[in-house]
C-alpha atoms as a PDB file:
ATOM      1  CA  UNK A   1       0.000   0.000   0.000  1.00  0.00           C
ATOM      2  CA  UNK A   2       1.103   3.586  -1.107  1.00  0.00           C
ATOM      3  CA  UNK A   3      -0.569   6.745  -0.260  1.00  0.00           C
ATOM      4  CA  UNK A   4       0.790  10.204  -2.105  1.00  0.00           C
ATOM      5  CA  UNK A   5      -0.808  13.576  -2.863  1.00  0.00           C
ATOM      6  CA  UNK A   6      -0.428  14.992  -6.351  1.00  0.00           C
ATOM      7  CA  UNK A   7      -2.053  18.680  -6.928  1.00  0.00           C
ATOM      8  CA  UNK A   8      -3.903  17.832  -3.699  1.00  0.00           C
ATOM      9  CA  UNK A   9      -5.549  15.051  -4.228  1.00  0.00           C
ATOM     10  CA  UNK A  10      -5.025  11.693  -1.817  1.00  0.00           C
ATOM     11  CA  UNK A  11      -3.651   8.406  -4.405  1.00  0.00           C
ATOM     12  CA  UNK A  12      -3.715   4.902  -2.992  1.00  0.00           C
ATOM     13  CA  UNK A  13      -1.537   2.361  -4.958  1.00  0.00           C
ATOM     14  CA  UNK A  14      -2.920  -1.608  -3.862  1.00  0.00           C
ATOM     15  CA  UNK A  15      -1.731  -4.751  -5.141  1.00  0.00           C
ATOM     16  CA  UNK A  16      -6.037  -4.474  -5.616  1.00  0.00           C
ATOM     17  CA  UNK A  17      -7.179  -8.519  -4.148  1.00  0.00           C
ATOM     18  CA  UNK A  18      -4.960  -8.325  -1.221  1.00  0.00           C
ATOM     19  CA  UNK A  19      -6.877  -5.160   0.115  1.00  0.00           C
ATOM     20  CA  UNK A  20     -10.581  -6.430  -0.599  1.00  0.00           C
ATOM     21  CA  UNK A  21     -12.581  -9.957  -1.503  1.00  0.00           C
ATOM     22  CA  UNK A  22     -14.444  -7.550  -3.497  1.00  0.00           C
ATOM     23  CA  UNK A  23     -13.759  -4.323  -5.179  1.00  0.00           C
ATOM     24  CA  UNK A  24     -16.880  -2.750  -3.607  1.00  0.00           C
ATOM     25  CA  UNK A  25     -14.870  -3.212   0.241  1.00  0.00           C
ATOM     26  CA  UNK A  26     -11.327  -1.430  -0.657  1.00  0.00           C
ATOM     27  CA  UNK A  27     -12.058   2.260  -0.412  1.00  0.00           C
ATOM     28  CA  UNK A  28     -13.288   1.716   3.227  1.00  0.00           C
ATOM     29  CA  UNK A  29     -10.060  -0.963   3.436  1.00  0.00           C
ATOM     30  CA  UNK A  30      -7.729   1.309   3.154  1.00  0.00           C
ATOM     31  CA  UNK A  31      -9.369   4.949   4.256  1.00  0.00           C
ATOM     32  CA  UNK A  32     -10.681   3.662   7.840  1.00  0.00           C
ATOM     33  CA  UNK A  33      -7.399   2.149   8.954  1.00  0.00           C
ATOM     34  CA  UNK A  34      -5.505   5.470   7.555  1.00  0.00           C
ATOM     35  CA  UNK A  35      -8.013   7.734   8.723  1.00  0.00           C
ATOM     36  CA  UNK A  36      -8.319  10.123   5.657  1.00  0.00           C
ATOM     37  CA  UNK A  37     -10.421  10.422   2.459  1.00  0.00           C
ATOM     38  CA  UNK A  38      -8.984   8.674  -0.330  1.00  0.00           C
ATOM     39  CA  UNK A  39      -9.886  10.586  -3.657  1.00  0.00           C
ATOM     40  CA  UNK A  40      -8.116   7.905  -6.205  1.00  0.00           C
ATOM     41  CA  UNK A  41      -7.652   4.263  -5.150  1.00  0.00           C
ATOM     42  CA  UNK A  42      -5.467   2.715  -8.310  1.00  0.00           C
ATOM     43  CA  UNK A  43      -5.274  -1.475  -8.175  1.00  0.00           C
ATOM     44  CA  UNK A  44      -3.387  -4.410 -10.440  1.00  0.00           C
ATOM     45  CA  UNK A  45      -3.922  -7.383  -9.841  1.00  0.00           C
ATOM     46  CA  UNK A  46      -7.591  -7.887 -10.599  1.00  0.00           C
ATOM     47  CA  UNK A  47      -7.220  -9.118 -14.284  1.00  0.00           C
ATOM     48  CA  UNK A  48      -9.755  -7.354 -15.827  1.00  0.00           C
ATOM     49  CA  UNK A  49     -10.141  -3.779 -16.262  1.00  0.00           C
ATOM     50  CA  UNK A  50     -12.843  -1.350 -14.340  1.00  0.00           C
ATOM     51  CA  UNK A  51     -13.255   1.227 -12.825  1.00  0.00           C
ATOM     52  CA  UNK A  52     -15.762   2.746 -10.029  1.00  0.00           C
ATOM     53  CA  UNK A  53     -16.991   5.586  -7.895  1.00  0.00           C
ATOM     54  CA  UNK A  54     -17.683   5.455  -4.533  1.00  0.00           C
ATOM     55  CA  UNK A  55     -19.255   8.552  -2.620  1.00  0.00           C
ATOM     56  CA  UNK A  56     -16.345  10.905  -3.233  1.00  0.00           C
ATOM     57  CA  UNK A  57     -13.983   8.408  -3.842  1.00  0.00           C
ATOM     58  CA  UNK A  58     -12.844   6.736  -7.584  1.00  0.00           C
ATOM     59  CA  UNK A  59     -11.426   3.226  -8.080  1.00  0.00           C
ATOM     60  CA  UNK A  60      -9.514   2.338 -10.743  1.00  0.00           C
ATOM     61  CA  UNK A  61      -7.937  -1.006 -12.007  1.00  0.00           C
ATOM     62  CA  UNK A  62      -5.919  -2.328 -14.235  1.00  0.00           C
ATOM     63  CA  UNK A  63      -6.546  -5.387 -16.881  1.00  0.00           C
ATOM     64  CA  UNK A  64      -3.688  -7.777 -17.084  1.00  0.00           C
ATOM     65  CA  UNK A  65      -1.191  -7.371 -19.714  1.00  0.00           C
ATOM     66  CA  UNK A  66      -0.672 -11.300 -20.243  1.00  0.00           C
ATOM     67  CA  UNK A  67      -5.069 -11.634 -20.186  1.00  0.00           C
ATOM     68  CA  UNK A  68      -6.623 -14.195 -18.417  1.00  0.00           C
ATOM     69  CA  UNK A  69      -4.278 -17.078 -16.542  1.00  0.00           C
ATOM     70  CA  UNK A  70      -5.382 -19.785 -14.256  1.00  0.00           C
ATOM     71  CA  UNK A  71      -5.668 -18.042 -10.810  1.00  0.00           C
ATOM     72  CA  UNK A  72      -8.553 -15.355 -13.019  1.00  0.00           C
ATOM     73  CA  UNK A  73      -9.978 -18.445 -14.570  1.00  0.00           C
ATOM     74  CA  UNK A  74     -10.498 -19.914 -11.238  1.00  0.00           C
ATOM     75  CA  UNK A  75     -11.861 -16.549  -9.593  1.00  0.00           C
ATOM     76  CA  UNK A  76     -14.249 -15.734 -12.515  1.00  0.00           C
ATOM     77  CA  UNK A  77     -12.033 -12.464 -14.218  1.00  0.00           C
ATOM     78  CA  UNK A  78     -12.459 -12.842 -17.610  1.00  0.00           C
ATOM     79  CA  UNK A  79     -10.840 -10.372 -20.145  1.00  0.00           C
ATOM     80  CA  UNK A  80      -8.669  -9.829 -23.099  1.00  0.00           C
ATOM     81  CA  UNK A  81      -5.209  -8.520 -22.414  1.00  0.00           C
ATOM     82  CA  UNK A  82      -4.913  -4.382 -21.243  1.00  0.00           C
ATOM     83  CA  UNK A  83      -3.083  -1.976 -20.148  1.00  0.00           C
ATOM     84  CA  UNK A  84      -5.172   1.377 -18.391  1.00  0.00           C
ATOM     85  CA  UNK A  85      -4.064   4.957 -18.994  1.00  0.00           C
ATOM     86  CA  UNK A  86      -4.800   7.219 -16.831  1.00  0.00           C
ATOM     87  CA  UNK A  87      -4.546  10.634 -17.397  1.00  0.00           C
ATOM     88  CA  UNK A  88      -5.325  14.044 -14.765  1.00  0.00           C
ATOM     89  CA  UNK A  89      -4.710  17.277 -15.711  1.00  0.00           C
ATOM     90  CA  UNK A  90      -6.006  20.565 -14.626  1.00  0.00           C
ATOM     91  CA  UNK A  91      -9.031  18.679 -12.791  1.00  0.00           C
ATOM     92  CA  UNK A  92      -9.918  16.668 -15.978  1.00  0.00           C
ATOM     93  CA  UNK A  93      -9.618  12.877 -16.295  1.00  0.00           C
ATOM     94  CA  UNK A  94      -8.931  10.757 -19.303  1.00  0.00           C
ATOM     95  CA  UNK A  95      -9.454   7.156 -18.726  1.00  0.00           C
ATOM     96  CA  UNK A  96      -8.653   4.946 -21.683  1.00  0.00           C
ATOM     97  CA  UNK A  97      -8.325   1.342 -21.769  1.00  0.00           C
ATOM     98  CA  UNK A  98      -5.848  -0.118 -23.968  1.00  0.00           C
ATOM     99  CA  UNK A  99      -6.026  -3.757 -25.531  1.00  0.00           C
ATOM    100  CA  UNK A 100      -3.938  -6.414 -26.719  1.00  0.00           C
END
């Protein structure tokens, strides 16, 4: 787990299945322990790509550049291989999805 601010605004880095069973649990797993509003959560290690808000907070994860391997077969994550680029600047975001 990281934590930074960039032009004010509170970034998590997770490994993303080590911090939640479910993606709808890891903003409150990481922003009750630490105590502060998280504005960006970022996760790998999900193998597919998504991204969610929740309250004030946004989630974002990133698809698996090799696709689908046994461990997502066997947890249900399902998706073609992708990279996600995610770009802020002056309070706009740019989320695109890149596939393989």
């Amino acid at each position: 787990l990281a934590v930074v601010t960039i032009d004010g605004k509170t970034h998590s880095f997770v490994h993303g299945h080590l911090k939640a069973h479910s993606l709808n649990q890891i903003v409150q797993n990481i922003a009750l322990p630490l105590g502060r509003k998280i504005d960006y959560v970022h996760c790998g290690h999900w193998h597919t790509s998504q991204q969610k808000e929740f309250a004030l907070s946004k989630v974002y994860v990133n698809g698996s550049l090799v696709g689908i391997d046994d461990y997502a077969f066997n947890m249900g994550f399902f998706s073609s291989p992708s990279q996600k680029l995610l770009i802020l600047e002056n309070g706009n975001e740019i989320d695109i999805d890149i596939k393989f």
